[in-house]
Protein backbone atom coordinates (compact mmCIF):
# COMPACT_ATOMS: atom_id res chain seq x y z
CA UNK A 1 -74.73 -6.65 -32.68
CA UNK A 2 -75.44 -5.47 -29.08
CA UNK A 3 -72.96 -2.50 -27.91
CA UNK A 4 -70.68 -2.55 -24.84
CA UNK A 5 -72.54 -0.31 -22.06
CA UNK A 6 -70.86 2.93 -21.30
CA UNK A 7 -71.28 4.56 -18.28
CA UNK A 8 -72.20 8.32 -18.80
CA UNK A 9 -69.66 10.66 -18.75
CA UNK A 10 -70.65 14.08 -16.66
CA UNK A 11 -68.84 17.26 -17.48
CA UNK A 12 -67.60 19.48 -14.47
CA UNK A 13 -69.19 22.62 -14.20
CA UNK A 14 -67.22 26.30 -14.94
CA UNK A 15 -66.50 26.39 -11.38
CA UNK A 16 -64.98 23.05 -11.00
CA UNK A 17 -63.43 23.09 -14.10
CA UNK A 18 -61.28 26.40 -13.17
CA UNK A 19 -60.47 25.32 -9.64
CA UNK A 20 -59.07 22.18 -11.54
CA UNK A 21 -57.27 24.19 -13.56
CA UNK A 22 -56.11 26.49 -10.81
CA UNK A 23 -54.33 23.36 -9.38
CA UNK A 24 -52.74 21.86 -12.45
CA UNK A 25 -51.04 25.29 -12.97
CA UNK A 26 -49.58 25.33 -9.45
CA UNK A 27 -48.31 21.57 -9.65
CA UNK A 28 -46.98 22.49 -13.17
CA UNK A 29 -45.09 25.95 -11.20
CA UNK A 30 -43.96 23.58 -8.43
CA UNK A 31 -42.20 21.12 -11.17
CA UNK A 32 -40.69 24.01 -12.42
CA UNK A 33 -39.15 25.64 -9.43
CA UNK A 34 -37.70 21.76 -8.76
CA UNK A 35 -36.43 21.46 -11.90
CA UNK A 36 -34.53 24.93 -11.64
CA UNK A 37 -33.50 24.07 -8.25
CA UNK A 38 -31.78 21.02 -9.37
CA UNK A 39 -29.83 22.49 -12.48
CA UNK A 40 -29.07 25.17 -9.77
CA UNK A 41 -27.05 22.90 -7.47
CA UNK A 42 -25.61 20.76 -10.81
CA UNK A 43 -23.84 23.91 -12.01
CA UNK A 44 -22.93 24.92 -8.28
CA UNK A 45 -21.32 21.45 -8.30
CA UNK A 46 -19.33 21.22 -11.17
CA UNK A 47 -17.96 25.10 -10.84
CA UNK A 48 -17.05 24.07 -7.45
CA UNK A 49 -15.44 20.68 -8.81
CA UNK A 50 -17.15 18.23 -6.77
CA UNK A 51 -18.20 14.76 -7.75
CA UNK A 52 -20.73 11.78 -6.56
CA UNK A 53 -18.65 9.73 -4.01
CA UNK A 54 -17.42 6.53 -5.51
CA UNK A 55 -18.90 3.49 -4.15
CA UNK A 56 -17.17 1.64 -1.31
CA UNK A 57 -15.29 -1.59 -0.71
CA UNK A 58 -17.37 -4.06 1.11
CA UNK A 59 -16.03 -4.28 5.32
CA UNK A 60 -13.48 -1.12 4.64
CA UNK A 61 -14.21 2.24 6.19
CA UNK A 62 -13.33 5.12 3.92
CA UNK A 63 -11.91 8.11 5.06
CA UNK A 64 -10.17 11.21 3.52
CA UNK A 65 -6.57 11.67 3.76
CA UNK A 66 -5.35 15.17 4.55
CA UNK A 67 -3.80 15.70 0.64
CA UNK A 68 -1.46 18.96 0.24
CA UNK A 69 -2.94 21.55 -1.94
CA UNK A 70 -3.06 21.07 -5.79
CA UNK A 71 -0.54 23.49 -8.26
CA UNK A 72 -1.46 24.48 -11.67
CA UNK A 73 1.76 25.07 -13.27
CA UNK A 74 4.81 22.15 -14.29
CA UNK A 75 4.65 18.83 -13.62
CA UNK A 76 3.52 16.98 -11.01
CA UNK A 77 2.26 13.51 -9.58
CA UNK A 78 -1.02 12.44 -8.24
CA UNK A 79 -1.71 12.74 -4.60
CA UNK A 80 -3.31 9.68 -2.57
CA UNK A 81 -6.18 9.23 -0.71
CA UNK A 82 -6.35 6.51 2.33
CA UNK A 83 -8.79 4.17 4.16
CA UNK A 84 -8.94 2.53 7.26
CA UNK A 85 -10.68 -0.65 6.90
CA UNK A 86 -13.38 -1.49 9.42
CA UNK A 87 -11.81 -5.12 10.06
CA UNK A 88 -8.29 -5.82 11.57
CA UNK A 89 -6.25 -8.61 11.94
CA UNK A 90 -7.39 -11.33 14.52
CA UNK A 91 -4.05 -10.00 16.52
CA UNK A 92 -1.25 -7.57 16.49
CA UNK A 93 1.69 -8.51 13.55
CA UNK A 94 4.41 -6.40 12.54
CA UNK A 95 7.09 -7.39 10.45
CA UNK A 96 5.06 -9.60 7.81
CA UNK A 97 5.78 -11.06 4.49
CA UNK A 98 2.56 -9.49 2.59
CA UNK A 99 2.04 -11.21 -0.75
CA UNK A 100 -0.78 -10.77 -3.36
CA UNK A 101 -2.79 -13.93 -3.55
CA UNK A 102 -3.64 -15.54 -6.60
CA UNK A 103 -6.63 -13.91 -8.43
CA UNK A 104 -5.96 -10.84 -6.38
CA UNK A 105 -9.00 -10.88 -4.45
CA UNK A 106 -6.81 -11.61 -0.72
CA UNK A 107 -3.47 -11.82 0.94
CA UNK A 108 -1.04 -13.28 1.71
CA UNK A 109 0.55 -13.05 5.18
CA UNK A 110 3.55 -14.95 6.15
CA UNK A 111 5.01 -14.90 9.24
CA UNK A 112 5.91 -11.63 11.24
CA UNK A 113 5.88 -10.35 15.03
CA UNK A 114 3.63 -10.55 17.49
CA UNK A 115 3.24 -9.42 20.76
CA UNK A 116 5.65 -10.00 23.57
CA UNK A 117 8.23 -10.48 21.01
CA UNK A 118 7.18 -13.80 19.47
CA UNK A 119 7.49 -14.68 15.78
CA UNK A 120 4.72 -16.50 13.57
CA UNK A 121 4.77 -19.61 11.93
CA UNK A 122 1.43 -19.66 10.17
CA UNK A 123 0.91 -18.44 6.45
CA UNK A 124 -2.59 -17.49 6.16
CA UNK A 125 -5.05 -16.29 3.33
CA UNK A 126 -6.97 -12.66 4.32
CA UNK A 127 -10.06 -11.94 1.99
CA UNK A 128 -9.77 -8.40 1.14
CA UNK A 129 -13.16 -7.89 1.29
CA UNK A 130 -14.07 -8.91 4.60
CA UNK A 131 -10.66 -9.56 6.78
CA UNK A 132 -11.28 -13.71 6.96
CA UNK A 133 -8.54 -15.10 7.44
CA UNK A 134 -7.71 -18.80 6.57
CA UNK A 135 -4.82 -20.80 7.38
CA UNK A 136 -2.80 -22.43 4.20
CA UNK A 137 0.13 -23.70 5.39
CA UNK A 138 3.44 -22.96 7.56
CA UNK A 139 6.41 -21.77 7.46
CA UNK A 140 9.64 -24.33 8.47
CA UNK A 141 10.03 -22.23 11.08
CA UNK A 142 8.67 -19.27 13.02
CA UNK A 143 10.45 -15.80 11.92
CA UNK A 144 10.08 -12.13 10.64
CA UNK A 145 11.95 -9.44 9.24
CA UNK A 146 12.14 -11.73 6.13
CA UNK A 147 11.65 -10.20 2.81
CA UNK A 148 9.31 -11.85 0.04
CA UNK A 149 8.29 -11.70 -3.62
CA UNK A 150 6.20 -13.49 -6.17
CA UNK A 151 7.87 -15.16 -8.81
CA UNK A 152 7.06 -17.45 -11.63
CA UNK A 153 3.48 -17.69 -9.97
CA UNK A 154 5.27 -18.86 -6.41
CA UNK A 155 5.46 -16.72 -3.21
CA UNK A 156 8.94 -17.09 -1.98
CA UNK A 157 10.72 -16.03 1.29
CA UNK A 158 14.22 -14.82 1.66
CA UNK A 159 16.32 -15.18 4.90
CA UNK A 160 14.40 -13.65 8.32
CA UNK A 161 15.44 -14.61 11.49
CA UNK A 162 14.29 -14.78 15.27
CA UNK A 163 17.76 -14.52 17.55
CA UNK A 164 19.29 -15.03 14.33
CA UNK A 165 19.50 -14.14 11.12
CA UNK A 166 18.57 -17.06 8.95
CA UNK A 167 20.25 -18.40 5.48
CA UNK A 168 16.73 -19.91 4.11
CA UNK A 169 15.02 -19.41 1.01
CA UNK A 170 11.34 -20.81 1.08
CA UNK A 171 8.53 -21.43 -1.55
CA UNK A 172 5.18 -21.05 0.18
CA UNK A 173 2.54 -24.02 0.00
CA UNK A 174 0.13 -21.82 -1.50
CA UNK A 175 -1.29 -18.27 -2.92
CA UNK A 176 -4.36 -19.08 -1.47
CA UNK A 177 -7.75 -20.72 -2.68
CA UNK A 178 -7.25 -23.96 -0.71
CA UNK A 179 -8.74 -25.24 2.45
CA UNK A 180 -7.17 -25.10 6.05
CA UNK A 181 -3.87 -26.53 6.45
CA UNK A 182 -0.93 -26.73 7.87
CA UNK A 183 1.08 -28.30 4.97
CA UNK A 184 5.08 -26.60 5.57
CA UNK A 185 6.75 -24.63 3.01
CA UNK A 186 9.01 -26.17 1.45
CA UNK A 187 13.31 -25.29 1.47
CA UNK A 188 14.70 -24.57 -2.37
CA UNK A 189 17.92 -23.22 -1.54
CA UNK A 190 20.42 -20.74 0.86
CA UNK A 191 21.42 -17.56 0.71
CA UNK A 192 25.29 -16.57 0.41
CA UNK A 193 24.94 -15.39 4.09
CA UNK A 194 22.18 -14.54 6.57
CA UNK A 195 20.01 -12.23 5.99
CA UNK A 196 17.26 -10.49 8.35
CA UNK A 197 15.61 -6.75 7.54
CA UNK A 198 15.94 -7.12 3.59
CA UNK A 199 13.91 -6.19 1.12
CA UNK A 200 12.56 -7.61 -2.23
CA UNK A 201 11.29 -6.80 -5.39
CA UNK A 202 10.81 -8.92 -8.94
CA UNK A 203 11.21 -7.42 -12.19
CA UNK A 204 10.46 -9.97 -15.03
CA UNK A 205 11.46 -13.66 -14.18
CA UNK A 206 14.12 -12.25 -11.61
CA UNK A 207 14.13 -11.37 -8.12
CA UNK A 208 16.30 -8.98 -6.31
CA UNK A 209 17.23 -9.14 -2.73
CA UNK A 210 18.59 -5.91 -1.08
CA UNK A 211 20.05 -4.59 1.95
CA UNK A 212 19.45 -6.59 5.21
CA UNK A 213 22.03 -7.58 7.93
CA UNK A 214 23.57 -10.76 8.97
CA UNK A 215 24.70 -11.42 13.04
CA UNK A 216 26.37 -7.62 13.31
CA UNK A 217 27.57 -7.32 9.93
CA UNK A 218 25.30 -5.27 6.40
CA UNK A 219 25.18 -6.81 3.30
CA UNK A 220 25.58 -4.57 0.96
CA UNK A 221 25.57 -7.32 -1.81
CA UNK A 222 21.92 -6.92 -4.24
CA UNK A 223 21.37 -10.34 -5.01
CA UNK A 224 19.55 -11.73 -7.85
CA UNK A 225 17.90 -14.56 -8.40
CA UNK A 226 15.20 -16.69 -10.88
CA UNK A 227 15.06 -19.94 -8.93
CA UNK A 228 15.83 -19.50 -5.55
CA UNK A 229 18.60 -21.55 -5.71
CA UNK A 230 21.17 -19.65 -7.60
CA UNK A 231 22.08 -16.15 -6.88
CA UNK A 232 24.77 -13.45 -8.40
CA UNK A 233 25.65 -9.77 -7.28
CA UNK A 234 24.70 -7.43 -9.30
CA UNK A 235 25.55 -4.39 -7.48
CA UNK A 236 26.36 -3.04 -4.20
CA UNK A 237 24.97 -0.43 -1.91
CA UNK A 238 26.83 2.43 -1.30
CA UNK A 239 24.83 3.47 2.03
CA UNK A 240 24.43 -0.69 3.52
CA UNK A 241 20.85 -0.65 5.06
CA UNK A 242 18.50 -2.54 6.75
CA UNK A 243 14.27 -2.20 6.91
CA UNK A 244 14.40 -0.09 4.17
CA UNK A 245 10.95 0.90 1.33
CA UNK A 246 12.00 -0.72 -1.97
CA UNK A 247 10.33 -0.54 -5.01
CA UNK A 248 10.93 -0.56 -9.04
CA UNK A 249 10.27 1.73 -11.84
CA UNK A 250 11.72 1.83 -15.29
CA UNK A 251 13.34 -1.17 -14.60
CA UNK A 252 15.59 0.16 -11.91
CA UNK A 253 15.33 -0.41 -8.20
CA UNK A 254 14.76 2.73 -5.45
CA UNK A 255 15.96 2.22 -1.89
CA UNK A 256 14.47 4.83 0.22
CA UNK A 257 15.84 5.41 3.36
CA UNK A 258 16.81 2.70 6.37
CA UNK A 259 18.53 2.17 9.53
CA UNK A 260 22.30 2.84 8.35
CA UNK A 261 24.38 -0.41 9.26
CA UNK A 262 27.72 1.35 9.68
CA UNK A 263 29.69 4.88 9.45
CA UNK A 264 28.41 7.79 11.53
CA UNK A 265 24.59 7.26 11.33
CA UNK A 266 25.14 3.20 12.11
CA UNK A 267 21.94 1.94 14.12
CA UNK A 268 19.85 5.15 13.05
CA UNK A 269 17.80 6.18 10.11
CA UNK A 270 19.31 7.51 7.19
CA UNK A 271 16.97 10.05 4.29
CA UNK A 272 19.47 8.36 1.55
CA UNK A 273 17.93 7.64 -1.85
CA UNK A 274 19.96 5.05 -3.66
CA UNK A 275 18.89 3.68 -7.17
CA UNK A 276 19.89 0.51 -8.61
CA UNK A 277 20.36 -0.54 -12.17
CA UNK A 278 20.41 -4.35 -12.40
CA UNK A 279 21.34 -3.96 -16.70
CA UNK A 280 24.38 -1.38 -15.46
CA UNK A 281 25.55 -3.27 -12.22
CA UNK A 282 25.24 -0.29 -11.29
CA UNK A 283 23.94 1.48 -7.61
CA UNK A 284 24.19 5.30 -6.62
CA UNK A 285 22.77 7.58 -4.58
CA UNK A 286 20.09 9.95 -6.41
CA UNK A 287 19.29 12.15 -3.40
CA UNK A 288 17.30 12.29 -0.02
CA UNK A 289 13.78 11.90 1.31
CA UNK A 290 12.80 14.72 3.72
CA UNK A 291 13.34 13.61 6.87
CA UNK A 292 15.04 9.82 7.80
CA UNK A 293 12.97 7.13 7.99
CA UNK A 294 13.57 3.58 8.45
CA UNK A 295 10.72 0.45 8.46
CA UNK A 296 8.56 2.40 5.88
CA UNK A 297 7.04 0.88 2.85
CA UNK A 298 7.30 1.28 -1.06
CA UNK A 299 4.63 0.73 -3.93
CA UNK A 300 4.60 2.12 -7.41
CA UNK A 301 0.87 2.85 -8.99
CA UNK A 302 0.02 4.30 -12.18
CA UNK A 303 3.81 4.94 -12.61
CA UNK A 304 4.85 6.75 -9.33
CA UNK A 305 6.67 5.51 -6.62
CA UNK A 306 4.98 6.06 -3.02
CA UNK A 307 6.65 6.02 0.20
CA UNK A 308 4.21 5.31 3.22
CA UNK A 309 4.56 5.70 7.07
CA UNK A 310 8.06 4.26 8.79
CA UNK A 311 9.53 5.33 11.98
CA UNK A 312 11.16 8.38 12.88
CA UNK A 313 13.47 10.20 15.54
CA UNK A 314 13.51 13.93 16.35
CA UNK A 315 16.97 13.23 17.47
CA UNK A 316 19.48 10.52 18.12
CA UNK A 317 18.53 10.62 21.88
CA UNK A 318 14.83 10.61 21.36
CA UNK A 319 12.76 7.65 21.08
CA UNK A 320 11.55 6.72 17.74
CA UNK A 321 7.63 6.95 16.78
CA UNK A 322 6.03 5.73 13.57
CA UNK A 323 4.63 8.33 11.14
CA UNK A 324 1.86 8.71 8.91
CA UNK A 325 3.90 10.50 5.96
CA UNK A 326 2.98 9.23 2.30
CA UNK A 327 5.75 10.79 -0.14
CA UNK A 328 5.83 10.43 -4.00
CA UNK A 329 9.33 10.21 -5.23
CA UNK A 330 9.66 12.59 -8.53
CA UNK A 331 12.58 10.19 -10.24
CA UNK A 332 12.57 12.95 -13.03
CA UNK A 333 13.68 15.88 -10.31
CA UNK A 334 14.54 13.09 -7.72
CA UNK A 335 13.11 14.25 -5.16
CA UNK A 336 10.40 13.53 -2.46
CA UNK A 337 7.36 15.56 -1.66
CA UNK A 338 4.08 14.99 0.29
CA UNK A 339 1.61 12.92 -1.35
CA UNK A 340 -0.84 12.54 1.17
CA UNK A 341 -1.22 10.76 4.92
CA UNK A 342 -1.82 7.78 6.38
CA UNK A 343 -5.02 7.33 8.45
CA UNK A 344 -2.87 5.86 11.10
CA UNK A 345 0.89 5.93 11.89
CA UNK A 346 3.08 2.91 11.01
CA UNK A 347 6.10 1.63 10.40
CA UNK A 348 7.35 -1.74 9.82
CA UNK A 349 4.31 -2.78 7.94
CA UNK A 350 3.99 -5.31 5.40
CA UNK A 351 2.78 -3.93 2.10
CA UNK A 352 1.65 -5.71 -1.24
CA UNK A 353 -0.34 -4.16 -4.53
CA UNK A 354 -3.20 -5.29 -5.51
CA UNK A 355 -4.72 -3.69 -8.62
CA UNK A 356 -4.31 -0.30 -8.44
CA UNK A 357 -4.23 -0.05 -4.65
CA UNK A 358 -1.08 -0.26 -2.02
CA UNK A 359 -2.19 -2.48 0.95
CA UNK A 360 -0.68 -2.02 4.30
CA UNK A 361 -0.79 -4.47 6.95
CA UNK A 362 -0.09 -4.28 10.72
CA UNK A 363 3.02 -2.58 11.86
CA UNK A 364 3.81 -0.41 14.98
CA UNK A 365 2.88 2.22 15.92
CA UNK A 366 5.84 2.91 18.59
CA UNK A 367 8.47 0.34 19.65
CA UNK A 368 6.55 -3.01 20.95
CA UNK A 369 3.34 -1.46 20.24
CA UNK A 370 2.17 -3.96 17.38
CA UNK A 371 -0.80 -2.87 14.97
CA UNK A 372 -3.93 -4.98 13.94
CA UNK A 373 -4.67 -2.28 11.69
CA UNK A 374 -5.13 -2.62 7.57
CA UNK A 375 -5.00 0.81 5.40
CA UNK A 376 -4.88 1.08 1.69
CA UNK A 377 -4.43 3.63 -0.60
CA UNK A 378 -4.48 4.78 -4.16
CA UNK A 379 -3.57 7.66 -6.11
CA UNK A 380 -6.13 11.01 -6.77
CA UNK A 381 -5.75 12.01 -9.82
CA UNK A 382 -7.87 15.12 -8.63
CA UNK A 383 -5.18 16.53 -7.02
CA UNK A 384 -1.45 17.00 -8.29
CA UNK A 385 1.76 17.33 -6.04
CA UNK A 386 5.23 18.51 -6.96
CA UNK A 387 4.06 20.70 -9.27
CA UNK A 388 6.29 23.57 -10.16
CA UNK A 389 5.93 27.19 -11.58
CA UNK A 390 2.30 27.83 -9.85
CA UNK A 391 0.90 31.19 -11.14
C-alpha cells in the first residue's frame, strides 16, 4: 500500500532553538503582567464600589442626577437617578393628561397647553423609544389642566377647562396601537361641578378625583368613581388645592403641596401634606414638604412615593420659577427629604409610570415658557436617603 509523502521535517539549530525560547518566555511574562494588571483594576473597582454602566434606552440621553450623599445607619429610601432624553416633543405642551399606553411600550398624551396660551385637542401615541408621535383620536374639545387615570383598561379624563372650568368626563378612543385618526372621545358622564387643576389616581376598580377649582370657588370634595358616570364623596380636604402631586401607597392617597384656594396663603403655594383614606372617609394633614410647591408631580416606585420638580416662589412678591427638586416622602416618619434632581426644571408636567420608571413630559420652565422636554427617572438602590443614626 503506497504511503502518503511527508515532507521532511528540519530541526532548528541550538541557536535558533534558544532565541525561540527567549521569545516564548517574554510573551508568556507579558501575559502575565496583563493578567495581574487586570485583577489589579477588578479589586480597585469593587473596593471602590463601582459597576459596568447599564446599557441605555434607545433615542434617550443618560445623564447623572446630582443624588445627596448615602447614610449607613436607620432607615432610609432609595435615591433616583434622571435622564434627559435626546428627543422632545414636536412642540412645547404643558399641562397634559400623560397616560401609560397599552403594552407599556408609549404614551399617552391628551390635550394640554401650548404656546401663546392655546389648548390641544389632539390625543396622540409617543413611542418611548424613539419620541414618534402618532395621532389616535381627539378630544370633544380643546382643554388642559384636566386630570386623567386608567381604569378598567380605558384612559379617562376628568373636567379641564380653557376660560372655563369644564363638567366633562371623557373615555379616550384609544391606548394606542391603532393607525392615525381623528376619531373623538367619547362623553360618559358629568362631574358634580367643574373642575380644572385636579388630580387623579386609581386604586383597584375605583378612581379618585381630588382637589381642583371650579369658576373662583375649591372643591374640596375627593370624588370617587368606577364608571365615570356615578360619583360619591368620600372625604374632604382640609387645605382645598389646586395643581397639586398626587399619588397612592398602602391604599391611601398623598396630596403634596398646591396652590392654596382660600385662607391666608389663597392663590400661592402651600408645603401641606394631606393623606387620604378612601376605607376611613377619612383626610388629614400628615405634615409638610420642605419648601411650597405647587404644579409638581407624584409617582410611587418600588414602594416610595417621589415628588418631582413644580414651581416655586422665594416670596409672595417674587415671581415663581420651576425647580428641579425630586423628594421621597418617608410615610413612616412623614416627612420629605432630597431624593435626587431633575436634569431640567419643571413644573406643571404631565407624569405617568411605566414599569419601574416615572416619565415626565413637557411643563414650564417659568410662567409661559412651555417645555418640549421628556425626563425619566427611577430609583438607585446604590444610594439611600433619609437615613438616620449615621456613625
Amino acid at each position: 500500500m503506497p504511503v502518503a509523502y511527508r515532507p521532511p521535517q528540519f530541526r532548528p539549530s541550538y541557536e535558533a532553538r534558544r532565541r525561540a525560547a527567549r521569545r516564548a518566555g517574554h510573551i508568556r511574562l507579558g501575559v502575565l503582567v496583563a493578567v495581574l494588571a487586570l485583577l489589579i483594576g477588578i479589586i480597585v473597582a469593587l473596593s471602590s464600589g463601582s459597576s459596568p454602566a447599564g446599557s441605555r434606552r434607545a433615542g434617550t440621553t443618560t445623564t447623572s442626577s446630582s443624588i445627596p450623599s448615602g447614610t449607613s445607619g436607620g432607615k432610609g429610601v432609595a435615591g433616583v437617578t434622571t435622564h434627559l432624553l435626546s428627543w422632545q416633543l414636536n412642540s412645547p405642551l404643558s399641562r397634559s393628561v400623560v397616560l401609560p399606553a397599552a403594552g407599556a411600550q408609549s404614551l399617552i398624551v391628551a390635550g394640554g397647553l401650548e404656546p401663546a396660551g392655546a389648548s390641544d385637542l389632539g390625543v396622540y401615541d409617543v413611542e418611548a423609544s424613539s419620541g414618534t408621535a402618532t395621532q389616535v383620536g381627539n378630544l370633544l374639545e380643546p382643554l388642559h389642566d384636566a386630570a386623567g387615570v386608567v381604569l378598567g383598561g380605558k384612559g379617562y379624563v376628568f373636567g379641564g377647562g380653557t376660560a372655563t372650568p369644564l363638567t366633562t368626563v371623557q373615555v379616550l378612543p384609544s391606548l394606542g396601537g391603532t393607525a392615525v385618526s381623528t376619531t373623538p372621545a367619547t362623553s360618559v358622564g358629568v362631574l358634580p361641578q367643574p373642575r380644572t387643576g385636579a388630580s387623579a389616581v386609581a386604586i383597584g376598580g375605583t378612581a379618585y378625583l381630588i382637589g381642583g377649582m371650579a369658576a373662583t370657588a375649591a372643591d374640596p370634595a375627593v370624588l370617587a368613581t368606577s364608571d365615570g358616570i356615578h360619583f360619591a364623596t368620600v372625604a374632604k380636604l382640609p387645605v382645598p388645592v389646586r395643581d397639586a402631586a398626587v399619588a397612592v401607597l398602602d391604599g391611601r392617597i398623598y396630596v403634596f403641596g398646591g396652590d392654596a384656594a382660600n385662607g391666608a396663603h389663597a392663590g400661592h403655594p402651600v408645603d401641606t401634606v394631606q393623606m387620604i383614606d378612601p376605607s376611613a372617609h377619612s383626610a388629614t394633614v400628615v405634615g409638610s414638604l420642605p419648601a411650597p410647591v405647587t404644579g409638581a408631580a407624584a409617582a410611587t416606585l418600588a414602594g416610595v412615593i417621589y415628588v418631582a420638580g413644580g414651581e416655586a416662589a422665594a416670596s409672595a412678591a417674587a415671581t415663581p420659577t420651576a425647580v428641579k427638586t425630586v423628594w421621597a416622602w418617608l410615610a413612616s416618619s412623614r416627612r420629605a427629604v432630597v431624593a435626587g434632581h431633575l436634569e431640567a426644571a419643571a413644573a406643571y408636567a404631565g407624569l405617568t409610570v411605566l414599569g419601574s420608571q416615572a416619565w415626565l413630559v413637557g411643563g414650564e420652565s417659568a410662567p409661559g415658557a412651555l417645555l418640549r422636554d421628556v425626563q425619566t427617572f427611577e430609583p438607585n438602590p446604590s444610594v439611600t436617603v433619609g437615613a438616620t443614626g449615621a456613625s
